[in-house]
N, C-alpha and C. Protein backbone atom coordinates (compact mmCIF):
# COMPACT_ATOMS: atom_id res chain seq x y z
N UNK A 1 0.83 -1.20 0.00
CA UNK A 1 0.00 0.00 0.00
C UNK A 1 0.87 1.25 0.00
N UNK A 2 2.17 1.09 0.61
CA UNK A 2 2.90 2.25 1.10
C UNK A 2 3.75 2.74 -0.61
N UNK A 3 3.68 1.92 -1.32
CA UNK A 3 4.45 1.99 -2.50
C UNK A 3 3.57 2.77 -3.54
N UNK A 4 2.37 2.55 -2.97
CA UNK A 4 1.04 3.39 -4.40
C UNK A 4 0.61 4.24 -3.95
N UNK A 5 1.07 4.87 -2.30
CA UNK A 5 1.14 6.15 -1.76
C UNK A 5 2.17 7.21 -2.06
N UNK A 6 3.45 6.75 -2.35
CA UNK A 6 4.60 7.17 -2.69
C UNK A 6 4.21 8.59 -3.76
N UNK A 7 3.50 8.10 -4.59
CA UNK A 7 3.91 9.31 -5.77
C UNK A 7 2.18 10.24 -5.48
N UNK A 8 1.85 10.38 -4.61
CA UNK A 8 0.89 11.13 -4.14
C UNK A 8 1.37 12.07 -2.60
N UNK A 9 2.32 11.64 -2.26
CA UNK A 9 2.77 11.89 -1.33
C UNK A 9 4.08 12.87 -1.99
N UNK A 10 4.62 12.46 -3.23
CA UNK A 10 5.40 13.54 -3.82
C UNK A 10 4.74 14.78 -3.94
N UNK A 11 4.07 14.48 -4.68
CA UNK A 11 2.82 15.71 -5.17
C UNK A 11 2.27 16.49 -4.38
N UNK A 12 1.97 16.26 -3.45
CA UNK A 12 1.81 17.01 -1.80
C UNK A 12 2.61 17.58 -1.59
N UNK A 13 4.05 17.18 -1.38
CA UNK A 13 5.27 17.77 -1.22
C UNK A 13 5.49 18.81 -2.06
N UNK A 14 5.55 18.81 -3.04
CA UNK A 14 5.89 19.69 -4.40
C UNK A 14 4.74 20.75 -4.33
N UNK A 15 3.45 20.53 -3.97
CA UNK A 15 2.75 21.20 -3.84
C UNK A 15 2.63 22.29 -2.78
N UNK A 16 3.07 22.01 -1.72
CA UNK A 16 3.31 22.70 -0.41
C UNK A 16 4.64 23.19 -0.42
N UNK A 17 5.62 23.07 -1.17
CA UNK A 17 6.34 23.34 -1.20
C UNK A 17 6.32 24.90 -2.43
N UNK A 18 5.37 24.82 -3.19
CA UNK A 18 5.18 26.02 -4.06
C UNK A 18 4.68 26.97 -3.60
N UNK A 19 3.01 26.12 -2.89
CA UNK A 19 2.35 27.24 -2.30
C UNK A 19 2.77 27.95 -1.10
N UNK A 20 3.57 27.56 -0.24
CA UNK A 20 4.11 27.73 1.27
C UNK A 20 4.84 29.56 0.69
N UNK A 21 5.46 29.87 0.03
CA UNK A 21 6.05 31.11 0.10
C UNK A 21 5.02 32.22 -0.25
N UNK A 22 3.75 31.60 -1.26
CA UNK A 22 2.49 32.45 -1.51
C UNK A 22 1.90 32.69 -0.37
N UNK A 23 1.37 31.77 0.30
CA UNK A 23 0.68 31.78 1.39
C UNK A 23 1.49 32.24 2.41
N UNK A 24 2.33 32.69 2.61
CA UNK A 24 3.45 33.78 3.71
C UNK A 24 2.94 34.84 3.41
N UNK A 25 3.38 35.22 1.94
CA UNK A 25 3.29 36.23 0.83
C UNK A 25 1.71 36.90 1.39
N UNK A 26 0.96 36.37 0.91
CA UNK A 26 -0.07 36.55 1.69
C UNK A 26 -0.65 37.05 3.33
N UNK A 27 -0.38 36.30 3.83
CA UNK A 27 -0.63 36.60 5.51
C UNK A 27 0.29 37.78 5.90
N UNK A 28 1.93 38.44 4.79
CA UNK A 28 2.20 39.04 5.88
C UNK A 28 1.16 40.60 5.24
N UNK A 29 0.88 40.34 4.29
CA UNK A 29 -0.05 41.50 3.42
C UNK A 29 -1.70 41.69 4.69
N UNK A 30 -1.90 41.31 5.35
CA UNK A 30 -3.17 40.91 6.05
C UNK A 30 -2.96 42.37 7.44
N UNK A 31 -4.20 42.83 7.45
CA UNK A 31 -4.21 43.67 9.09
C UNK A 31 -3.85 43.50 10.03
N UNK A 32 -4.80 42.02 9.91
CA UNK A 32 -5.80 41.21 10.87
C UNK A 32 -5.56 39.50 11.14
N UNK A 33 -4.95 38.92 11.79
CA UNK A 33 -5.56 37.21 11.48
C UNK A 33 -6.75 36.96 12.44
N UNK A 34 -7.41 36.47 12.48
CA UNK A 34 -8.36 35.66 13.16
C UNK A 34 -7.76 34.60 13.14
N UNK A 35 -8.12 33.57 14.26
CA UNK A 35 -7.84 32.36 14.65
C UNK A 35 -9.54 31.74 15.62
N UNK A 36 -10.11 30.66 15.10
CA UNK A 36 -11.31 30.19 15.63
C UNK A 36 -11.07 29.49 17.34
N UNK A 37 -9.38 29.34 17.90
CA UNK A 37 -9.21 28.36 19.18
C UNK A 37 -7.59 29.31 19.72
N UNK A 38 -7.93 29.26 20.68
CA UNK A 38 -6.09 29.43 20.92
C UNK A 38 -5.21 28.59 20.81
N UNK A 39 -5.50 27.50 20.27
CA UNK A 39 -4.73 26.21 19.97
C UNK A 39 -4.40 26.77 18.35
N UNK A 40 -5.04 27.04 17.51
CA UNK A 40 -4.88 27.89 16.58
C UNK A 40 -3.59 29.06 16.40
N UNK A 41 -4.06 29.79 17.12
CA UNK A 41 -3.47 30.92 17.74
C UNK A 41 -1.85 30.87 17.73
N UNK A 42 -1.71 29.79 18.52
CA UNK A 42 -0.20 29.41 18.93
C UNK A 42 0.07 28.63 17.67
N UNK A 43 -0.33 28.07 16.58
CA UNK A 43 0.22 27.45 15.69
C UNK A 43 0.62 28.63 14.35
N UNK A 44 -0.46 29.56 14.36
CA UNK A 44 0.04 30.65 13.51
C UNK A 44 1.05 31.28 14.05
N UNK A 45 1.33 31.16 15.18
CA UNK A 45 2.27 32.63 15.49
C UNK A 45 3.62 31.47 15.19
N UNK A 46 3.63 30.25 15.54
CA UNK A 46 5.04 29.64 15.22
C UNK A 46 5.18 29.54 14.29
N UNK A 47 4.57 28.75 12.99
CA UNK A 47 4.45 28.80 11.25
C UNK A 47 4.52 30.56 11.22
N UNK A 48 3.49 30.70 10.88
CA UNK A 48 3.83 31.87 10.76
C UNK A 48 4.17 33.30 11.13
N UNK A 49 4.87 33.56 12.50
CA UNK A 49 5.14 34.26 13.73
C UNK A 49 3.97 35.64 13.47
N UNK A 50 2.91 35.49 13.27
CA UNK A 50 2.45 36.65 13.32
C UNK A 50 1.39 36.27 14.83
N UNK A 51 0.77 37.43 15.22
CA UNK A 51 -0.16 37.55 16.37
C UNK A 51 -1.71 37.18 15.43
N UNK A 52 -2.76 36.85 16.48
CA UNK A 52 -3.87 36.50 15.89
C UNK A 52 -4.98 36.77 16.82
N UNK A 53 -5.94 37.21 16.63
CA UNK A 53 -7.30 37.47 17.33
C UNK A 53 -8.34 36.27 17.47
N UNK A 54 -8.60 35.60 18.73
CA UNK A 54 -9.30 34.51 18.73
C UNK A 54 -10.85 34.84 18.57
N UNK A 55 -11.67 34.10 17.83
CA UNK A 55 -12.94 34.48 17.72
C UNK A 55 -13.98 32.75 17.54
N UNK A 56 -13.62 32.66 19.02
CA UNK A 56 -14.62 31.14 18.76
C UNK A 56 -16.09 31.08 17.90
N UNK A 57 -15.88 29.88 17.10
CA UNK A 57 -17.16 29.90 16.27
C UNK A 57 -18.54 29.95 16.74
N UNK A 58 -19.91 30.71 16.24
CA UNK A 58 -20.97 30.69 17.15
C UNK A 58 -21.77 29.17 17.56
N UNK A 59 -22.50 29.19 18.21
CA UNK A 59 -23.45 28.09 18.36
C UNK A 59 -25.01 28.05 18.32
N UNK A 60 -25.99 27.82 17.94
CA UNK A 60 -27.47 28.49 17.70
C UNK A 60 -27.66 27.05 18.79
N UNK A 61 -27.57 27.78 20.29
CA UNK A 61 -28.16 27.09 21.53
C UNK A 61 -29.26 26.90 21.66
N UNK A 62 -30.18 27.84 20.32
CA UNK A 62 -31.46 27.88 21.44
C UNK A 62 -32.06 26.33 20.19
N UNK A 63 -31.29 26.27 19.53
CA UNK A 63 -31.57 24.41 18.33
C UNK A 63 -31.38 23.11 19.23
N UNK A 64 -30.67 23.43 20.56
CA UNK A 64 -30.75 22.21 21.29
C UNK A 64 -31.01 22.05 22.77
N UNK A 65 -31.72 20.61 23.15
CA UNK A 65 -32.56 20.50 24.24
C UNK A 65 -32.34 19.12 25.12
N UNK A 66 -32.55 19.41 26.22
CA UNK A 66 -31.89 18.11 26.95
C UNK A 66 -33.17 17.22 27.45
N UNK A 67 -32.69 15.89 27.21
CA UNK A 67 -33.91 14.81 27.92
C UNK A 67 -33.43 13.89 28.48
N UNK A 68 -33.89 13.19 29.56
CA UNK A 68 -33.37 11.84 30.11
C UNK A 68 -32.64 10.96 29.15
N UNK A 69 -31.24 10.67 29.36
CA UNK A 69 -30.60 10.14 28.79
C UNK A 69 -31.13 8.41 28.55
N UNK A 70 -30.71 7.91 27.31
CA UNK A 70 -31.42 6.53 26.38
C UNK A 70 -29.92 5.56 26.74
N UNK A 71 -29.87 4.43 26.57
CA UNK A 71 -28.75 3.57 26.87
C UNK A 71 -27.64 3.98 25.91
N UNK A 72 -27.24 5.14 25.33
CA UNK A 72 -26.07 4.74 24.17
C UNK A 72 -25.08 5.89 24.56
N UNK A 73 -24.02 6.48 24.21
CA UNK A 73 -23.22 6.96 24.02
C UNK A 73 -22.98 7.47 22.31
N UNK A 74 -22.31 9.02 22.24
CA UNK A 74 -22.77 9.17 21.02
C UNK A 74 -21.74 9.85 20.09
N UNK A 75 -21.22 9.41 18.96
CA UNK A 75 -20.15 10.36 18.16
C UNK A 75 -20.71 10.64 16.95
N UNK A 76 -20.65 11.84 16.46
CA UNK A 76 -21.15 12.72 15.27
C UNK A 76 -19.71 13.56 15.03
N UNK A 77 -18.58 12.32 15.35
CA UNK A 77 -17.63 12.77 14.55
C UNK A 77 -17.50 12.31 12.94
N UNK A 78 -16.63 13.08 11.83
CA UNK A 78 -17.08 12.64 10.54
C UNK A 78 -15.67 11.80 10.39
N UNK A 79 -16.13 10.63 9.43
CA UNK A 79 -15.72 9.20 9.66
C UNK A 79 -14.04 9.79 8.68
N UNK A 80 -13.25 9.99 9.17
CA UNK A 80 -11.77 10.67 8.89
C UNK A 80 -10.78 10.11 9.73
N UNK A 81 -10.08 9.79 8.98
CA UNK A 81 -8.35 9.23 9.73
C UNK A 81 -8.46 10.17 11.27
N UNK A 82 -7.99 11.62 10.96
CA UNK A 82 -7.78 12.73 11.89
C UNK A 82 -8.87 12.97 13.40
N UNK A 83 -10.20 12.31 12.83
CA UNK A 83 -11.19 12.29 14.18
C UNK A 83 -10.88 11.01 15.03
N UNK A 84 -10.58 10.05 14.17
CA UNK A 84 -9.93 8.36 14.80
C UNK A 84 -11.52 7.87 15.94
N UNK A 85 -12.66 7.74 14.75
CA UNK A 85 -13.92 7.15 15.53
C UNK A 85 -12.86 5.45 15.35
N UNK A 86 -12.25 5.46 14.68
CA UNK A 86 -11.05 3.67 14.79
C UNK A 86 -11.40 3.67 16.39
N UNK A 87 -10.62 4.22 16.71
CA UNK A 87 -10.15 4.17 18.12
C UNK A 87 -11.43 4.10 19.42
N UNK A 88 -12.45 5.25 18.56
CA UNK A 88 -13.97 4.94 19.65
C UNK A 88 -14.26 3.30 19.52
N UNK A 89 -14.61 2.93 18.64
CA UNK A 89 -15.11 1.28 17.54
C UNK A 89 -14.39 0.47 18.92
N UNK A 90 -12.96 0.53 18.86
CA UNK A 90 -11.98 -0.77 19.56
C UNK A 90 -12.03 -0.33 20.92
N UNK A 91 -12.84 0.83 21.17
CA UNK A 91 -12.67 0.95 23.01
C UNK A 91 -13.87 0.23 23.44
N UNK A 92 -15.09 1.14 22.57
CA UNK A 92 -16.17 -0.19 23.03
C UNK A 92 -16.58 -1.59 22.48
N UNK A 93 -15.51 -2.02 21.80
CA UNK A 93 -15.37 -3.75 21.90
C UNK A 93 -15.01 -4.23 23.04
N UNK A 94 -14.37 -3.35 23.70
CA UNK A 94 -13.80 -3.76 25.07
C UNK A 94 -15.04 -3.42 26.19
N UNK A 95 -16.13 -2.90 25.58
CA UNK A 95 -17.10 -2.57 26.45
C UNK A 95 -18.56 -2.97 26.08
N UNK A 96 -18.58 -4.53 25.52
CA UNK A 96 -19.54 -5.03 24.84
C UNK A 96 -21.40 -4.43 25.73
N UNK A 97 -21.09 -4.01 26.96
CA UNK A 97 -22.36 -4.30 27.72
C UNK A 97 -22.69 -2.27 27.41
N UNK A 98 -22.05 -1.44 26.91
CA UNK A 98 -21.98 -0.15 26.74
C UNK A 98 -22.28 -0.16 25.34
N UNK A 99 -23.31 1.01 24.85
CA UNK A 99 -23.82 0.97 23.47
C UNK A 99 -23.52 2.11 22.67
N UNK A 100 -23.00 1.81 21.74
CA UNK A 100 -22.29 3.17 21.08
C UNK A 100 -23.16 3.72 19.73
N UNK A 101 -23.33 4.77 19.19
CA UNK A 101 -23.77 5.03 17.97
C UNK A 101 -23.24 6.07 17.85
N UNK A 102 -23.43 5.89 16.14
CA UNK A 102 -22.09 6.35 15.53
C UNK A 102 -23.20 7.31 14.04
N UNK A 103 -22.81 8.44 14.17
CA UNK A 103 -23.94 9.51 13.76
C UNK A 103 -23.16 10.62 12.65
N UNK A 104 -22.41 9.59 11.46
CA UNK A 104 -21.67 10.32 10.70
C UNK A 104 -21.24 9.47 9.47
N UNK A 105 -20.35 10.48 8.61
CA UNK A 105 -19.97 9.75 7.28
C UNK A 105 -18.70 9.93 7.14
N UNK A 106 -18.13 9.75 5.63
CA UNK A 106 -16.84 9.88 5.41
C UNK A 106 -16.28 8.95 4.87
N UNK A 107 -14.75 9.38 4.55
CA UNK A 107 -14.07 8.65 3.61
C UNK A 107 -13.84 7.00 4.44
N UNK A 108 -14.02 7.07 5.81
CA UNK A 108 -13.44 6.22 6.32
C UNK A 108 -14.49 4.75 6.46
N UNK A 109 -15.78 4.98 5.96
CA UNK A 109 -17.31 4.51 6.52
C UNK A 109 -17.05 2.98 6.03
N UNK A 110 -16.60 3.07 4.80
CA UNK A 110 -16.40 1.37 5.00
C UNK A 110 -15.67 0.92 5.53
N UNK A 111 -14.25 1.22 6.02
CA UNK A 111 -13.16 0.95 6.91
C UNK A 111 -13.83 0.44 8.39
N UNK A 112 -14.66 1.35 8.96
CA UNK A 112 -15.55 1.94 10.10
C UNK A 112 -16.23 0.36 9.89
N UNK A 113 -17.06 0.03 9.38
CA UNK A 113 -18.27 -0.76 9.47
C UNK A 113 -17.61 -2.06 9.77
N UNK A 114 -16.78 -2.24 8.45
CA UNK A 114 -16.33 -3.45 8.68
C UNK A 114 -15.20 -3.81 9.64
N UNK A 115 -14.80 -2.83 11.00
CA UNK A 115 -14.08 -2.79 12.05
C UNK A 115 -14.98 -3.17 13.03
N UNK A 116 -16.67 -2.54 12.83
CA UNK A 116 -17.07 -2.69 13.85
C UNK A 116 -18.36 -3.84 14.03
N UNK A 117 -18.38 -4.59 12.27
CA UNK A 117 -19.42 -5.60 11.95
C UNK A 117 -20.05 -6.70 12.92
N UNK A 118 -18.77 -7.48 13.72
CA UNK A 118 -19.31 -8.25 15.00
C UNK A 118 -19.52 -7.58 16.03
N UNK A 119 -19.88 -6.34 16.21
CA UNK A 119 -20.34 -5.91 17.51
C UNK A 119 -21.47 -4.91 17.44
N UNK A 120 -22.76 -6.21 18.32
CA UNK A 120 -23.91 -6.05 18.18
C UNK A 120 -23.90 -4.60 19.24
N UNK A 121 -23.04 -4.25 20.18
CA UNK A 121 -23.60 -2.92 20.81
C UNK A 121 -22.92 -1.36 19.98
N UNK A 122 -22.96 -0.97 18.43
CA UNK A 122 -22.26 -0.57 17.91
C UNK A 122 -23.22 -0.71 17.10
N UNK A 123 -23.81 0.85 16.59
CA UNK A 123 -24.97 0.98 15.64
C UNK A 123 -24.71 1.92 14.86
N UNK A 124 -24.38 2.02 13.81
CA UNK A 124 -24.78 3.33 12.71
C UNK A 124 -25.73 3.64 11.95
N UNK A 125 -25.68 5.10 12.27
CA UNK A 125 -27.30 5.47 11.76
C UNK A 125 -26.85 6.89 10.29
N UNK A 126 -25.44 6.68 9.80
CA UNK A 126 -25.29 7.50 8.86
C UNK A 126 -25.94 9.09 8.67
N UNK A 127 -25.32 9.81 7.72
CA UNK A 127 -26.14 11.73 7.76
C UNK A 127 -27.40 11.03 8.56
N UNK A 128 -27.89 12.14 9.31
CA UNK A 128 -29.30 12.36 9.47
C UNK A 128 -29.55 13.66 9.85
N UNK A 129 -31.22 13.96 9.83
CA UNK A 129 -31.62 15.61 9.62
C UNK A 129 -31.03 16.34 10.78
N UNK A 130 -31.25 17.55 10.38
CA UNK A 130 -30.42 18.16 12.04
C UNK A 130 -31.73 17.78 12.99
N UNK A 131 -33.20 17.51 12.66
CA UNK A 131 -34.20 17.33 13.85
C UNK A 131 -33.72 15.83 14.54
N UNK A 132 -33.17 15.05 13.53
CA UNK A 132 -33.23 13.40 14.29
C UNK A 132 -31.48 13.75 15.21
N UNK A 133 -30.64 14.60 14.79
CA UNK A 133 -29.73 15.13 15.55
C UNK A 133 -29.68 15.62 16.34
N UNK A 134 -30.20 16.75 16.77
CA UNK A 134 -30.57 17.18 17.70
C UNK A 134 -31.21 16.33 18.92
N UNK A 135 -32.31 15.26 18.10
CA UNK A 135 -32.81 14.27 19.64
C UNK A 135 -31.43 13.13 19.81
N UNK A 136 -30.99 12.61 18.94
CA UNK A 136 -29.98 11.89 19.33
C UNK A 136 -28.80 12.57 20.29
N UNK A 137 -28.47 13.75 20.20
CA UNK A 137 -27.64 14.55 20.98
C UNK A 137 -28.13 14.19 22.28
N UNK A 138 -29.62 14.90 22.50
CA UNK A 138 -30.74 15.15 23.89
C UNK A 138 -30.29 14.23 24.30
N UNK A 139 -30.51 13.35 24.27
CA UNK A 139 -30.96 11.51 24.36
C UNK A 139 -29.84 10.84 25.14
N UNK A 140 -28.57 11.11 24.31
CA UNK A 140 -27.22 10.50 25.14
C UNK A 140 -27.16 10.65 26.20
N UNK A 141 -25.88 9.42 26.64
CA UNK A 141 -25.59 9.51 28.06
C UNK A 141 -24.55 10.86 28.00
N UNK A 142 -23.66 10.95 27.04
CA UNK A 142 -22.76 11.49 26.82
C UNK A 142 -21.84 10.95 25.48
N UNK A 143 -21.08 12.32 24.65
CA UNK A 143 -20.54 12.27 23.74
C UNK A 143 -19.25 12.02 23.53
N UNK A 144 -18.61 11.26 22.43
CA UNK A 144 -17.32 11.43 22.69
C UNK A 144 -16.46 11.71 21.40
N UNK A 145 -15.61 12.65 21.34
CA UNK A 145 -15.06 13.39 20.24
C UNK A 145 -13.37 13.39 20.53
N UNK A 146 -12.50 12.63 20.03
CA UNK A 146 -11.11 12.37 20.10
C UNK A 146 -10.27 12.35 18.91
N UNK A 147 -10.83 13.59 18.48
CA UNK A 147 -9.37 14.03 17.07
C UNK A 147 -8.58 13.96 17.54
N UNK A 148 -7.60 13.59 16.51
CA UNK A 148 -6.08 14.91 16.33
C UNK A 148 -5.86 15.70 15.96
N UNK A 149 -5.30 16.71 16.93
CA UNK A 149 -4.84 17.75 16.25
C UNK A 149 -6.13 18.69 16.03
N UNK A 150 -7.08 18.64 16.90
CA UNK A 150 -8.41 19.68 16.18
C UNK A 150 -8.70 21.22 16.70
N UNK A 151 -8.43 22.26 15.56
CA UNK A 151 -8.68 23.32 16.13
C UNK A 151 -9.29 23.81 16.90
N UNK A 152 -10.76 23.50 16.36
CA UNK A 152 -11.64 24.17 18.06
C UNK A 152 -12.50 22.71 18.24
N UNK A 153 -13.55 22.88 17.13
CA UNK A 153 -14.55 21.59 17.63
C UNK A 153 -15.72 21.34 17.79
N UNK A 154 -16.70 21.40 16.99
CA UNK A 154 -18.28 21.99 17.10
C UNK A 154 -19.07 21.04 18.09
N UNK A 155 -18.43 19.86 17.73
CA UNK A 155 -19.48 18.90 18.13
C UNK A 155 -19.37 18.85 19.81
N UNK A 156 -18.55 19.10 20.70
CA UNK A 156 -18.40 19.35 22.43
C UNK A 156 -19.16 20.19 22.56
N UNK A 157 -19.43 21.88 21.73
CA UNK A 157 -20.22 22.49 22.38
C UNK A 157 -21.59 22.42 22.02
N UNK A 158 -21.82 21.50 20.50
CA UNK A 158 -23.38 21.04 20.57
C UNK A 158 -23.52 20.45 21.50
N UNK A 159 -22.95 19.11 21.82
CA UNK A 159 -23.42 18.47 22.91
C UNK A 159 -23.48 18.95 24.64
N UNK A 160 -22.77 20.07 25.18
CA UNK A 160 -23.11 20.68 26.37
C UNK A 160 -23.69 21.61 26.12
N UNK A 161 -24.38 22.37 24.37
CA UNK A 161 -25.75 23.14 24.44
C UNK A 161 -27.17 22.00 25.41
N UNK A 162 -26.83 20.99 24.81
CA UNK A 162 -27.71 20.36 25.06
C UNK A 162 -27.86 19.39 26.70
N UNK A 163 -26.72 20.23 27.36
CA UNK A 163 -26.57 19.63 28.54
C UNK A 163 -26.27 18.28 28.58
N UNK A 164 -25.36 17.83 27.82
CA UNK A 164 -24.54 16.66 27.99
C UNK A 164 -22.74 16.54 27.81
N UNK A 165 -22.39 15.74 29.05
CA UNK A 165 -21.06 15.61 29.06
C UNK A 165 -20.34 15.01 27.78
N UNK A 166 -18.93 15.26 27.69
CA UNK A 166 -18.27 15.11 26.68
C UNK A 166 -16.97 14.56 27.12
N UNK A 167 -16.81 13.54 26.46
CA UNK A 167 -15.50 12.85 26.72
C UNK A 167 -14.65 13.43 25.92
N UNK A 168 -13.31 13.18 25.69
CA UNK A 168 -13.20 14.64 24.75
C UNK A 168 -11.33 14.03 24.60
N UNK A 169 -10.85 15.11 23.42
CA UNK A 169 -9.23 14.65 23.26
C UNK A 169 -8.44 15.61 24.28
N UNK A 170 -7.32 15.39 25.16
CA UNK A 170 -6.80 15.91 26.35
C UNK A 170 -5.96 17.40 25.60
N UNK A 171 -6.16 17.81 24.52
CA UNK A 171 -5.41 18.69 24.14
C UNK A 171 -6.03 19.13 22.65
N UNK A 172 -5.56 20.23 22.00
CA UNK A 172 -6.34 21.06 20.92
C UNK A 172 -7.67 21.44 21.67
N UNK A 173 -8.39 22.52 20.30
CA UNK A 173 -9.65 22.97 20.66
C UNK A 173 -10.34 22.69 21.53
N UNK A 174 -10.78 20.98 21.98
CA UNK A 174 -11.84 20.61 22.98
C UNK A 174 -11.44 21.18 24.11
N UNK A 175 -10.36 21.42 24.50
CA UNK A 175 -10.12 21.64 25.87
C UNK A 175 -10.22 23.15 26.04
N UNK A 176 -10.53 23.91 25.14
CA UNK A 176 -10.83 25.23 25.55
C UNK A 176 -12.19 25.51 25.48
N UNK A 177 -13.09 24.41 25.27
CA UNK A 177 -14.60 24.33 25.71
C UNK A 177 -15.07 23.71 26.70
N UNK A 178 -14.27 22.29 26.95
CA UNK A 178 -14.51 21.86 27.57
C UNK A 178 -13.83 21.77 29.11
N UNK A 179 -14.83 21.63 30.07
CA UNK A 179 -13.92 21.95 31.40
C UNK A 179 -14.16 20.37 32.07
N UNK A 180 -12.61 19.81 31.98
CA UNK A 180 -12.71 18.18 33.04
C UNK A 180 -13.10 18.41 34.21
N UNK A 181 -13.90 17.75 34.26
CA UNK A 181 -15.01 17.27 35.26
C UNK A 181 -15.84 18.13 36.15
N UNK A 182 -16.23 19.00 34.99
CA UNK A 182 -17.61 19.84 35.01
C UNK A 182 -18.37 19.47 33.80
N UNK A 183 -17.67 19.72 32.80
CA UNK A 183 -18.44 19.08 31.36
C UNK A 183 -18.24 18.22 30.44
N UNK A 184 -16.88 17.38 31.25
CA UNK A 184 -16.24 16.18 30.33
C UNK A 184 -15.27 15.87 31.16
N UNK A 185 -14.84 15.27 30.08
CA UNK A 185 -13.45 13.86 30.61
C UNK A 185 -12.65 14.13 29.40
N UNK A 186 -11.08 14.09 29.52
CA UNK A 186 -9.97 14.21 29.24
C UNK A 186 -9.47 12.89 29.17
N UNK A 187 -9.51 12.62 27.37
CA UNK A 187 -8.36 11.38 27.35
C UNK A 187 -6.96 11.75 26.80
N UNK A 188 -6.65 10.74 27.95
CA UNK A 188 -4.93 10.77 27.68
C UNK A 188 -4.46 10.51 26.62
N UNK A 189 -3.80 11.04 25.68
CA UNK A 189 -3.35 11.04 24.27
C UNK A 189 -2.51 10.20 24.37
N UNK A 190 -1.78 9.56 25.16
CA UNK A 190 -0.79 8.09 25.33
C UNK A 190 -1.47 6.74 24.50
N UNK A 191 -3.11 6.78 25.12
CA UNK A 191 -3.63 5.73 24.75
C UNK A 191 -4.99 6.33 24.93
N UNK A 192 -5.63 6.31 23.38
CA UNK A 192 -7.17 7.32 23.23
C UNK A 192 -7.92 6.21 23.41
N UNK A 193 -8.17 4.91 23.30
CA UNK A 193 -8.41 3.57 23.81
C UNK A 193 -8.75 3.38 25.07
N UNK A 194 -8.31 4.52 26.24
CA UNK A 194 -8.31 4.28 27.54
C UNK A 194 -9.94 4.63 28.22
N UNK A 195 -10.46 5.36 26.84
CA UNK A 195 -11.72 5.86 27.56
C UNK A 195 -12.52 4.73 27.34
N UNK A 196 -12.27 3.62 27.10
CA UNK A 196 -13.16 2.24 27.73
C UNK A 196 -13.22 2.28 29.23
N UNK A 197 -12.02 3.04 30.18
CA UNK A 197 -11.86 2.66 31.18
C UNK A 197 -12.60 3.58 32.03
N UNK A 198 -13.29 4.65 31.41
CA UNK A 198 -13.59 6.12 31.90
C UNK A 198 -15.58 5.85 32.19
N UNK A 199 -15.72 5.90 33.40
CA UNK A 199 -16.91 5.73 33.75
C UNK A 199 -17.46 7.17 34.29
N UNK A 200 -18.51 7.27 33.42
CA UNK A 200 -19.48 8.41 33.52
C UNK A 200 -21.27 7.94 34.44
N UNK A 201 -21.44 8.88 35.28
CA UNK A 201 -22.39 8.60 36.43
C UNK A 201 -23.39 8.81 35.09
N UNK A 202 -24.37 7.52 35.56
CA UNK A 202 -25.46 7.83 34.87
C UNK A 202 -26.51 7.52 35.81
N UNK A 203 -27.70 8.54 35.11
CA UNK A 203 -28.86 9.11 36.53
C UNK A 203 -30.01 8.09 36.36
């Protein structure tokens, strides 16, 4: 596989390597940067040492509503190497009696399915409307969202619009929404696998 990646992986190179002096070229021509996270923030000013104005993205709170939580646990991360729902899939194999659903798409969806085919507590329910979203949000026990590397992060603060906890990645964006153990849990980036081990009070 690594051999029919090779010459796409040039091309990237060559490519970033052209555009990288434009895109300087650019930013130092600018007033203003905005940055959506301070995780952001600190990555422009090292790439590109300039200062940046944080302006977290909005949220339309008054679209979500909280209800007695349903048996599942819930990710509406989109099915991508960089979100690693991989890693949600193999934590709750380890947690056959815990029910997961999985509320997204992507390049990764057949990878996804057929990782998670023998395990009956592991449901996907693919796009759905923002109304069947919104109740699936309500509904959870709690969400869990473990990119890499993610600037800010929509889906932590849908889910504590809606008054539900968030398990969450121990570093980038989530953690400047989310506060451990007021509105989530912090996994250790050693092993993102560990939040099989992470027990959330349920009422």
């Amino acid at each position: 596989l690594n051999q029919f990646m090779l010459p796409q992986q040039l091309m990237l190179k060559l490519l970033a390597a052209w555009l990288k002096p434009r895109y300087e070229a650019s930013v130092a021509l600018m007033d203003v940067v905005f940055s959506n996270s301070k995780f952001v923030k600190a990555r422009v000013k090292k790439y590109l040492n300039r200062d940046s104005v944080v302006i977290y993205p909005p949220c339309k709170l008054e679209k979500f509503y909280n209800k007695p939580p349903q048996d599942y646990y819930l990710s509406t991360a989109r099915f991508d190497e960089l979100k690693r729902v991989d890693k949600i899939i193999e934590a709750f194999q380890q947690m056959p009696d815990k029910n997961l659903v999985l509320c997204s798409s992507g390049s990764e969806n057949e990878k996804l399915r057929k990782l998670a085919k023998n395990s009956d507590n592991i449901t996907f329910v693919g796009q759905v409307s923002d109304e069947k979203l919104h109740r699936l949000i309500s509904e959870c026990i709690a969400t869990i969202y473990i990119p890499k590397d993610e600037d800010f992060g929509m889906s932590p603060v849908e889910s504590m619009a809606a008054g539900k906890p968030v398990i969450c990645s121990g570093h980038g964006g989530p953690t400047e929404s989310v506060v451990e153990g007021e509105s989530g849990l912090y996994v250790n980036e050693g092993d993102v696998v560990q939040l099989s081990l992470i027990h959330i009070s349920e009422p």
